[in-house]
PDB file of N, CA and C in Angstrom:
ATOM      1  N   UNK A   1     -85.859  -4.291-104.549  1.00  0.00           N
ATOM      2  CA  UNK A   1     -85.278  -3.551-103.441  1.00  0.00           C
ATOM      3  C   UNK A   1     -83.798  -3.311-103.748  1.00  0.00           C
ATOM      4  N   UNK A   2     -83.498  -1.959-103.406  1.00  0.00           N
ATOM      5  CA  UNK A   2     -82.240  -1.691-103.800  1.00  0.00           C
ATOM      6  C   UNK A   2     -81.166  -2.267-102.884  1.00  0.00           C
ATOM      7  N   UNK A   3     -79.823  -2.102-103.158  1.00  0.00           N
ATOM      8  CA  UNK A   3     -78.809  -2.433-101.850  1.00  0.00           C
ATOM      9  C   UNK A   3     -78.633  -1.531-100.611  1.00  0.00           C
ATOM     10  N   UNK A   4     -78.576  -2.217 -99.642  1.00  0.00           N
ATOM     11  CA  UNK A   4     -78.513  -1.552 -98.421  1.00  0.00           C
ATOM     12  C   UNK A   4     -77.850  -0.086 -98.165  1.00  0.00           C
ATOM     13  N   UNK A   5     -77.491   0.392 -97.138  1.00  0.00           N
ATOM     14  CA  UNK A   5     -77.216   1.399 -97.306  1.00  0.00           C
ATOM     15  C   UNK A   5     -75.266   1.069 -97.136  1.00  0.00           C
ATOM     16  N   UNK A   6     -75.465   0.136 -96.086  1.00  0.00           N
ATOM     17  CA  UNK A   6     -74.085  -0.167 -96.101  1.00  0.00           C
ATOM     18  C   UNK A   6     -73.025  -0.510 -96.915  1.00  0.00           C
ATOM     19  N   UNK A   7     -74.095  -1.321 -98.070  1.00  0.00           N
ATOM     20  CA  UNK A   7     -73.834  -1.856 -99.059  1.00  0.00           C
ATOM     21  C   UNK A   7     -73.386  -0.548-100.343  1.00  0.00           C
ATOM     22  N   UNK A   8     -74.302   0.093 -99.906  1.00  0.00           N
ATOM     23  CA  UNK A   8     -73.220   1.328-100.780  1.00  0.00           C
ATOM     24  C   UNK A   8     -72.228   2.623-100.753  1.00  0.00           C
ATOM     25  N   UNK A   9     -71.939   2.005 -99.457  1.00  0.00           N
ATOM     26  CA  UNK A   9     -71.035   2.615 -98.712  1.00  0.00           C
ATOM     27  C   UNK A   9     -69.683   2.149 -99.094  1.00  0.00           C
ATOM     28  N   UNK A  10     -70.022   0.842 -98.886  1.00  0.00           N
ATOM     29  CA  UNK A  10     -68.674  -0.198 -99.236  1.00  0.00           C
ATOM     30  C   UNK A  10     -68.719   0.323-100.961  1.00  0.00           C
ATOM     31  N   UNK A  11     -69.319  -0.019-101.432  1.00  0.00           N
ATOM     32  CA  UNK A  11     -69.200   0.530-103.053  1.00  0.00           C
ATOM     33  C   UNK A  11     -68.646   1.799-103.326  1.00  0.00           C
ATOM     34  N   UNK A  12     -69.009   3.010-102.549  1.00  0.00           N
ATOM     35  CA  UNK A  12     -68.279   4.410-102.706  1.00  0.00           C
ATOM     36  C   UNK A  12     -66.908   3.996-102.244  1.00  0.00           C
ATOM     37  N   UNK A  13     -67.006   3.250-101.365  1.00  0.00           N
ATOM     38  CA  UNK A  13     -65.703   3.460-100.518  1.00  0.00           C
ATOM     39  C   UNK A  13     -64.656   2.753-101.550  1.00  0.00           C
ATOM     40  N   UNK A  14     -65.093   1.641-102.423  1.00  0.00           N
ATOM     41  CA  UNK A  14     -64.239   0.897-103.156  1.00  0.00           C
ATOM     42  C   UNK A  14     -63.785   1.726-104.198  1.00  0.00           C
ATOM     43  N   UNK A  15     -64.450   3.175-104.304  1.00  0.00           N
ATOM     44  CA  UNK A  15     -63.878   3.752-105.878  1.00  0.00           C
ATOM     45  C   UNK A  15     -63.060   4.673-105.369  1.00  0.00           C
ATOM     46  N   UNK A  16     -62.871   4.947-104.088  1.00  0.00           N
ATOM     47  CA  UNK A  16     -61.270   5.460-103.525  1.00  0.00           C
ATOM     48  C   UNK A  16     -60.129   5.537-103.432  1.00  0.00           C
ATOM     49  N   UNK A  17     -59.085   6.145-103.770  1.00  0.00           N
ATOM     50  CA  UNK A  17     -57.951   5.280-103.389  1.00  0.00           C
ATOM     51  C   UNK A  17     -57.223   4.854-102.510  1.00  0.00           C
ATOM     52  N   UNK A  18     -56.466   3.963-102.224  1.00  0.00           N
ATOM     53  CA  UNK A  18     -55.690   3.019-101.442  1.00  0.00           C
ATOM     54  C   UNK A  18     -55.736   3.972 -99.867  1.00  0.00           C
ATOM     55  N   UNK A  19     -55.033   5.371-100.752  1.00  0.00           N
ATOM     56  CA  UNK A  19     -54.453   5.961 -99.117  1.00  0.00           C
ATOM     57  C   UNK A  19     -56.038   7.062 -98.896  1.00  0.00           C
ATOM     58  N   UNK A  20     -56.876   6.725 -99.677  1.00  0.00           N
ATOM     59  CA  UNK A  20     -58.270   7.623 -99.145  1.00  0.00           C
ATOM     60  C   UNK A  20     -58.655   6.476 -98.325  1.00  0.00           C
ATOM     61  N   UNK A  21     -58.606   5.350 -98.537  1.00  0.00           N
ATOM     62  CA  UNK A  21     -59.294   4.602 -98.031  1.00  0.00           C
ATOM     63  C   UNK A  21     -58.957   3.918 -96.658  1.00  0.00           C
ATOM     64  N   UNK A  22     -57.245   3.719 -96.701  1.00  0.00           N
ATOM     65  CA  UNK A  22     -56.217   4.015 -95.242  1.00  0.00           C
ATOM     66  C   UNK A  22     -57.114   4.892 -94.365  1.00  0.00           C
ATOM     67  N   UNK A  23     -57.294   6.345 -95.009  1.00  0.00           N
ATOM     68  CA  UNK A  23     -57.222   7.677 -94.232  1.00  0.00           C
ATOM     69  C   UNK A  23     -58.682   7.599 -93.164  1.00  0.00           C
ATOM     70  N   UNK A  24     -59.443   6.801 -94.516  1.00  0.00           N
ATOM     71  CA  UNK A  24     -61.042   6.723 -93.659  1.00  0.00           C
ATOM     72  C   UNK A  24     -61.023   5.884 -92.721  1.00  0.00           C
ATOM     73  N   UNK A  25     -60.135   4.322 -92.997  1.00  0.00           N
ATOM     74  CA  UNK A  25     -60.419   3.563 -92.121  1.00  0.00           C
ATOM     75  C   UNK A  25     -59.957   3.636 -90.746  1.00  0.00           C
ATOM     76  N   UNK A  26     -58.611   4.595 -90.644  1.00  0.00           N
ATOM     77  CA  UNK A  26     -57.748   4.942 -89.512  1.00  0.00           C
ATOM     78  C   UNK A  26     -58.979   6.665 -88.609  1.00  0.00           C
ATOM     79  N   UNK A  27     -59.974   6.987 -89.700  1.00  0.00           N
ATOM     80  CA  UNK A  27     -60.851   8.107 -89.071  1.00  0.00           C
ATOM     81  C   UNK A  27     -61.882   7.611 -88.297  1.00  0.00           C
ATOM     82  N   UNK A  28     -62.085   6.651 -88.840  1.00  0.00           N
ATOM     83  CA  UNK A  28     -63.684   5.325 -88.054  1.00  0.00           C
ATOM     84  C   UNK A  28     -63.286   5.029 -86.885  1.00  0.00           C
ATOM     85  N   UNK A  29     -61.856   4.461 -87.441  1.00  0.00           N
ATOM     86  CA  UNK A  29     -61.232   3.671 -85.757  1.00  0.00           C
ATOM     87  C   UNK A  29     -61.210   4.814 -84.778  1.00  0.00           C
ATOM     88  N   UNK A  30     -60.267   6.107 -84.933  1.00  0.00           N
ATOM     89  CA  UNK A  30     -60.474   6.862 -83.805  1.00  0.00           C
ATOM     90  C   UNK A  30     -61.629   7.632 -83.060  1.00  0.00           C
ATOM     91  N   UNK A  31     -62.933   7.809 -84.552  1.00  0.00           N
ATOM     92  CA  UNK A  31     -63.899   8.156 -83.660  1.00  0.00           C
ATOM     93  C   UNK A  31     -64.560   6.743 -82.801  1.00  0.00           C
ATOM     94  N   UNK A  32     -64.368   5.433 -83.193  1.00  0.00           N
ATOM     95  CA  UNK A  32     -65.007   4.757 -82.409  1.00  0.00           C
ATOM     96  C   UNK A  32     -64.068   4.536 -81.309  1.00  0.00           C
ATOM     97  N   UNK A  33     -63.032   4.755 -81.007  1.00  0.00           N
ATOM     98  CA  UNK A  33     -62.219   4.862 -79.672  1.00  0.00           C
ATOM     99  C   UNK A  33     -62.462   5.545 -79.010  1.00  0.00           C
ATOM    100  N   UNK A  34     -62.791   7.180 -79.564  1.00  0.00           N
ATOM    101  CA  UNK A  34     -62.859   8.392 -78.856  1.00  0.00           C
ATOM    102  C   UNK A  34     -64.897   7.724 -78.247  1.00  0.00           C
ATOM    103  N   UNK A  35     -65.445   7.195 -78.837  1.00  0.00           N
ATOM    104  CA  UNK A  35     -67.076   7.418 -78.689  1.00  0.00           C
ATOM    105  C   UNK A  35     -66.778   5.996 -77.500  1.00  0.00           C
ATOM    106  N   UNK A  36     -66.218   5.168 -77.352  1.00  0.00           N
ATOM    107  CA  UNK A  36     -66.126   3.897 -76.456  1.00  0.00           C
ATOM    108  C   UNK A  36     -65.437   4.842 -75.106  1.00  0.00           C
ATOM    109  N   UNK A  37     -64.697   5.623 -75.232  1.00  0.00           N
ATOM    110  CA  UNK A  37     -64.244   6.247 -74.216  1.00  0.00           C
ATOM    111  C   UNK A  37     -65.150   7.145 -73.496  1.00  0.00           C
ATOM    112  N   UNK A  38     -66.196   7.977 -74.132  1.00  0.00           N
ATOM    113  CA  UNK A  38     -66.678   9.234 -73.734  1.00  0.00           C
ATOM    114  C   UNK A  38     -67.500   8.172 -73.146  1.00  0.00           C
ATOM    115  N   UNK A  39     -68.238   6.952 -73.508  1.00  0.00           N
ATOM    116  CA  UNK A  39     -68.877   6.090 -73.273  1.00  0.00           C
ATOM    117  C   UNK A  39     -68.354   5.122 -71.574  1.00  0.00           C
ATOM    118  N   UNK A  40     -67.382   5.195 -71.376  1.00  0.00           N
ATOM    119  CA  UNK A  40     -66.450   4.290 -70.390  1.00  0.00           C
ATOM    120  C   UNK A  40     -66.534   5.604 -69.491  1.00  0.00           C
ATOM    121  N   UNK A  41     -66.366   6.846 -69.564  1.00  0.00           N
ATOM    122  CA  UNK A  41     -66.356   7.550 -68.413  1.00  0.00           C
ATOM    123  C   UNK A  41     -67.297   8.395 -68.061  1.00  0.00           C
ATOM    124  N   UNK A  42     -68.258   8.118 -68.495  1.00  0.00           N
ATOM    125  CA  UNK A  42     -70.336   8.373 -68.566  1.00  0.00           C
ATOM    126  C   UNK A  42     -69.999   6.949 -67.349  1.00  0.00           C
ATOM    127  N   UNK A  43     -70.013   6.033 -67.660  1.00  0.00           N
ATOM    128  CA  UNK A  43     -70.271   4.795 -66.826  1.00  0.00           C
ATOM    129  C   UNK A  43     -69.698   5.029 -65.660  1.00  0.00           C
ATOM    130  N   UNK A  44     -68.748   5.672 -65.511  1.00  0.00           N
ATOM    131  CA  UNK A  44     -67.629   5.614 -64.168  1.00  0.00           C
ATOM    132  C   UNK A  44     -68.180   6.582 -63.374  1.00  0.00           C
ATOM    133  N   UNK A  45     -69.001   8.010 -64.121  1.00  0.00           N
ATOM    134  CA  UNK A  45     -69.436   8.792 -63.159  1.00  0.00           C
ATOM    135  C   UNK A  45     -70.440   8.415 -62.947  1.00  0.00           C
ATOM    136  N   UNK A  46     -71.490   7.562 -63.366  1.00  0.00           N
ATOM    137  CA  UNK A  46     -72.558   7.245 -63.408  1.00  0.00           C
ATOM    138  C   UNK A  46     -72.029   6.465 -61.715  1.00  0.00           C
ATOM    139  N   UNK A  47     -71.335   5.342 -61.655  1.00  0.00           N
ATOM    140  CA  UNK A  47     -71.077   4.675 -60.546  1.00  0.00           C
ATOM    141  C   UNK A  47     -70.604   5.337 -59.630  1.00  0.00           C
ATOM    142  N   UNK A  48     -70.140   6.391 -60.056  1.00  0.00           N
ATOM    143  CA  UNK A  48     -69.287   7.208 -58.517  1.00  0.00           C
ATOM    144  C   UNK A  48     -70.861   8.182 -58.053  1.00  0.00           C
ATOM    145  N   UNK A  49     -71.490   8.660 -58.874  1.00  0.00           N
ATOM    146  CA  UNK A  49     -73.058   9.100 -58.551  1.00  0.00           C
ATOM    147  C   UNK A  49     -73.618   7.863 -57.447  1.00  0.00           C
ATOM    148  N   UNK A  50     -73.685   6.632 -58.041  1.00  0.00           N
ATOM    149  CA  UNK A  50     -74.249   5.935 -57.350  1.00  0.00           C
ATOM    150  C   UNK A  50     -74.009   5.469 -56.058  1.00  0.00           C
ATOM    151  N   UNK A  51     -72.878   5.562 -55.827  1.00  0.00           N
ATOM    152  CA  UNK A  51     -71.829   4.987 -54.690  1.00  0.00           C
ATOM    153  C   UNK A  51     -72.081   6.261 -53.447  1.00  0.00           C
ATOM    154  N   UNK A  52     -72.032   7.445 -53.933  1.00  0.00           N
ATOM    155  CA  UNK A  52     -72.304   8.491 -53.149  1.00  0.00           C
ATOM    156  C   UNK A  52     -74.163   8.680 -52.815  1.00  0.00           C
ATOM    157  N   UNK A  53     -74.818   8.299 -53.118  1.00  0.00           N
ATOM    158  CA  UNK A  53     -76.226   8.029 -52.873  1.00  0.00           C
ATOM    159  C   UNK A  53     -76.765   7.301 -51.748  1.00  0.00           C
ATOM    160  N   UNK A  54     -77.204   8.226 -50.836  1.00  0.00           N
ATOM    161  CA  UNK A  54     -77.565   7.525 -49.446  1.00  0.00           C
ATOM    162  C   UNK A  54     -78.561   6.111 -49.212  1.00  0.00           C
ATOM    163  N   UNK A  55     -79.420   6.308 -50.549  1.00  0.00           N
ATOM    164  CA  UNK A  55     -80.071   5.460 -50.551  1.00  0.00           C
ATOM    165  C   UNK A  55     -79.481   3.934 -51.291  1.00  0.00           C
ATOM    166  N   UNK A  56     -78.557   4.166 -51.950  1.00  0.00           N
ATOM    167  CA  UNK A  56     -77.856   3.242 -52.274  1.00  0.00           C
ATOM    168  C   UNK A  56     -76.562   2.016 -51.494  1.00  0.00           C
ATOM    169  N   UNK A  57     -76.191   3.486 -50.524  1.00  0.00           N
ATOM    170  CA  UNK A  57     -75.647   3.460 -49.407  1.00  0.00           C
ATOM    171  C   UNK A  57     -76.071   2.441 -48.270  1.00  0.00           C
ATOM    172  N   UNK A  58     -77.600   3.040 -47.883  1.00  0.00           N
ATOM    173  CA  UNK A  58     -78.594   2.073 -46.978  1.00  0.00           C
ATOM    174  C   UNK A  58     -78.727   0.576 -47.582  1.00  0.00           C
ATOM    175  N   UNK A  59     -78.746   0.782 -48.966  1.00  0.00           N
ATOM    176  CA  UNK A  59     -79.436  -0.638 -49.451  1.00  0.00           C
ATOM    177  C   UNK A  59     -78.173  -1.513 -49.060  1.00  0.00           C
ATOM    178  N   UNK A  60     -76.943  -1.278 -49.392  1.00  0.00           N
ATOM    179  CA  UNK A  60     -75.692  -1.853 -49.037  1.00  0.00           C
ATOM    180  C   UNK A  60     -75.362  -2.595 -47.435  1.00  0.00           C
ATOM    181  N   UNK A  61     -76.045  -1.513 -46.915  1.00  0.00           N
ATOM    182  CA  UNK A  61     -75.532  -1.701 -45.020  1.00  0.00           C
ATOM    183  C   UNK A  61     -76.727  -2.985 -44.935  1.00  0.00           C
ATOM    184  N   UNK A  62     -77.861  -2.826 -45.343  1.00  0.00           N
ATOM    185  CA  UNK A  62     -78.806  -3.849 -44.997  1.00  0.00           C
ATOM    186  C   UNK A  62     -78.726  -5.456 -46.300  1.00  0.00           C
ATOM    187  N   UNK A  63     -77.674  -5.439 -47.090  1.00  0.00           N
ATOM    188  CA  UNK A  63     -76.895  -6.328 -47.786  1.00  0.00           C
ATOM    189  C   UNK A  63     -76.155  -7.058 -46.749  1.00  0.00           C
ATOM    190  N   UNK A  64     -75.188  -5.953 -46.210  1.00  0.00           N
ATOM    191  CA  UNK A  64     -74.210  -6.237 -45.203  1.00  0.00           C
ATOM    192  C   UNK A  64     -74.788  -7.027 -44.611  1.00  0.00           C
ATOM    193  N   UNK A  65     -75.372  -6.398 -43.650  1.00  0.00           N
ATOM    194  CA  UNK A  65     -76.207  -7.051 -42.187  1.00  0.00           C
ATOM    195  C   UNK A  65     -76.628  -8.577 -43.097  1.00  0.00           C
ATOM    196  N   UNK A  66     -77.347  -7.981 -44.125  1.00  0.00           N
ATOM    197  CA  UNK A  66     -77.696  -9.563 -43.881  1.00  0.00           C
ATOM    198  C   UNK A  66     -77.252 -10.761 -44.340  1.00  0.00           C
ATOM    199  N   UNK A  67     -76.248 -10.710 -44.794  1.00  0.00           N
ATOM    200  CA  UNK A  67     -75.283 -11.646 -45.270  1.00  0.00           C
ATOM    201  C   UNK A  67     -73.888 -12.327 -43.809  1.00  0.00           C
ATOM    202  N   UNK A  68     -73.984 -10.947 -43.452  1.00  0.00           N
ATOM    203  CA  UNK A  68     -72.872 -11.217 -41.933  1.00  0.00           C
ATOM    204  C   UNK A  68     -73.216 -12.003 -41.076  1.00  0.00           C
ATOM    205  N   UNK A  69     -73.756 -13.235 -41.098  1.00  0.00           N
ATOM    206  CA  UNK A  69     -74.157 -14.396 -40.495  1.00  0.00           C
ATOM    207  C   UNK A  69     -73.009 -15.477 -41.393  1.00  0.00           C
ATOM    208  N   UNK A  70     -73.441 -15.235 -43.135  1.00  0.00           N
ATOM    209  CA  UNK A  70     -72.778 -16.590 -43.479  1.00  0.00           C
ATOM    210  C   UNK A  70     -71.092 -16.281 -43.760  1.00  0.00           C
ATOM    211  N   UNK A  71     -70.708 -15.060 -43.497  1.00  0.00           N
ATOM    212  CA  UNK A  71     -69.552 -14.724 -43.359  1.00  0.00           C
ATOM    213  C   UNK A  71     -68.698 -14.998 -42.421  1.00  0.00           C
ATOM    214  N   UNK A  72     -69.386 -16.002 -41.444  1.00  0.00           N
ATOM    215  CA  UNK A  72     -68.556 -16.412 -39.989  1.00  0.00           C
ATOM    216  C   UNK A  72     -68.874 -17.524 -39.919  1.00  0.00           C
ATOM    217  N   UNK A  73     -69.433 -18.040 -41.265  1.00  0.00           N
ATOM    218  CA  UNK A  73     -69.308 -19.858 -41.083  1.00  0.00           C
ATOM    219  C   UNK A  73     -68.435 -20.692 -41.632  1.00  0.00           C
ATOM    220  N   UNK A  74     -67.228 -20.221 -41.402  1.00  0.00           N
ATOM    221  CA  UNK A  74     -65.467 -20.162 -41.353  1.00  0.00           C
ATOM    222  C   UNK A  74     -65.093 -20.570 -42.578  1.00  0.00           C
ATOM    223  N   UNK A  75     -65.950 -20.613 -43.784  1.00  0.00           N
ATOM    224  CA  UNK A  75     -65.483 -20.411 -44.883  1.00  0.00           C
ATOM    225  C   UNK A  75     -64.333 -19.374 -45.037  1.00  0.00           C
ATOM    226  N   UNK A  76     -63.286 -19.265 -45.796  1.00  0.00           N
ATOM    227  CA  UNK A  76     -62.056 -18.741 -46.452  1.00  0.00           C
ATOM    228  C   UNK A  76     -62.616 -18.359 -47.797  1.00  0.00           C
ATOM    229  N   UNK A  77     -63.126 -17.116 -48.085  1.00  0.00           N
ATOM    230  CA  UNK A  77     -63.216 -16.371 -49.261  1.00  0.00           C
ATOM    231  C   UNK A  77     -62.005 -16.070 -49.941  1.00  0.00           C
ATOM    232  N   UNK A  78     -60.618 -16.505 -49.366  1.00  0.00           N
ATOM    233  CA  UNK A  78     -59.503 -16.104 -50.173  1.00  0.00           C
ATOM    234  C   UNK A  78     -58.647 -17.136 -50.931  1.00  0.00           C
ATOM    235  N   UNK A  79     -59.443 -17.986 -50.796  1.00  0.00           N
ATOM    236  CA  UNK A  79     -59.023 -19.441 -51.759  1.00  0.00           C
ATOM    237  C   UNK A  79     -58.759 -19.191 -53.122  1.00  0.00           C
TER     238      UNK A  79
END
């Protein structure tokens, strides 16, 4: 079995030079910043979708309700 694929990645990448190899590693980092980001604000609309959803809405009020019993058994949640 031959070497991985990664494995010869790192091998191309080693017959580069210094500032090819700067250039790639500083190109990886920003697409994986830019792809963690597009990724972070998929999630945020995803939650603001959800938050605006009546049915999500309902499930919340009947959370509420039913928890608002042990919320007045003078516990201090701000400890």
């Amino acid at each position: 079995m031959g070497p991985s694929s990664v494995e010869q990645i790192e091998t191309d990448i080693a017959q580069l030079s210094l500032s090819d190899q700067l250039w790639l590693m500083e190109r990886l980092a920003y697409r994986i910043r830019h792809a963690n980001l597009h990724t972070v604000a998929v999630n945020e609309d995803a939650l603001v979708a959800m938050a605006a959803d009546p049915a999500i809405q309902h499930e919340l009020q009947q959370i509420h309700a039913e928890f608002a019993l042990t919320e007045m058994d003078g516990l201090d949640s701000e400890r």
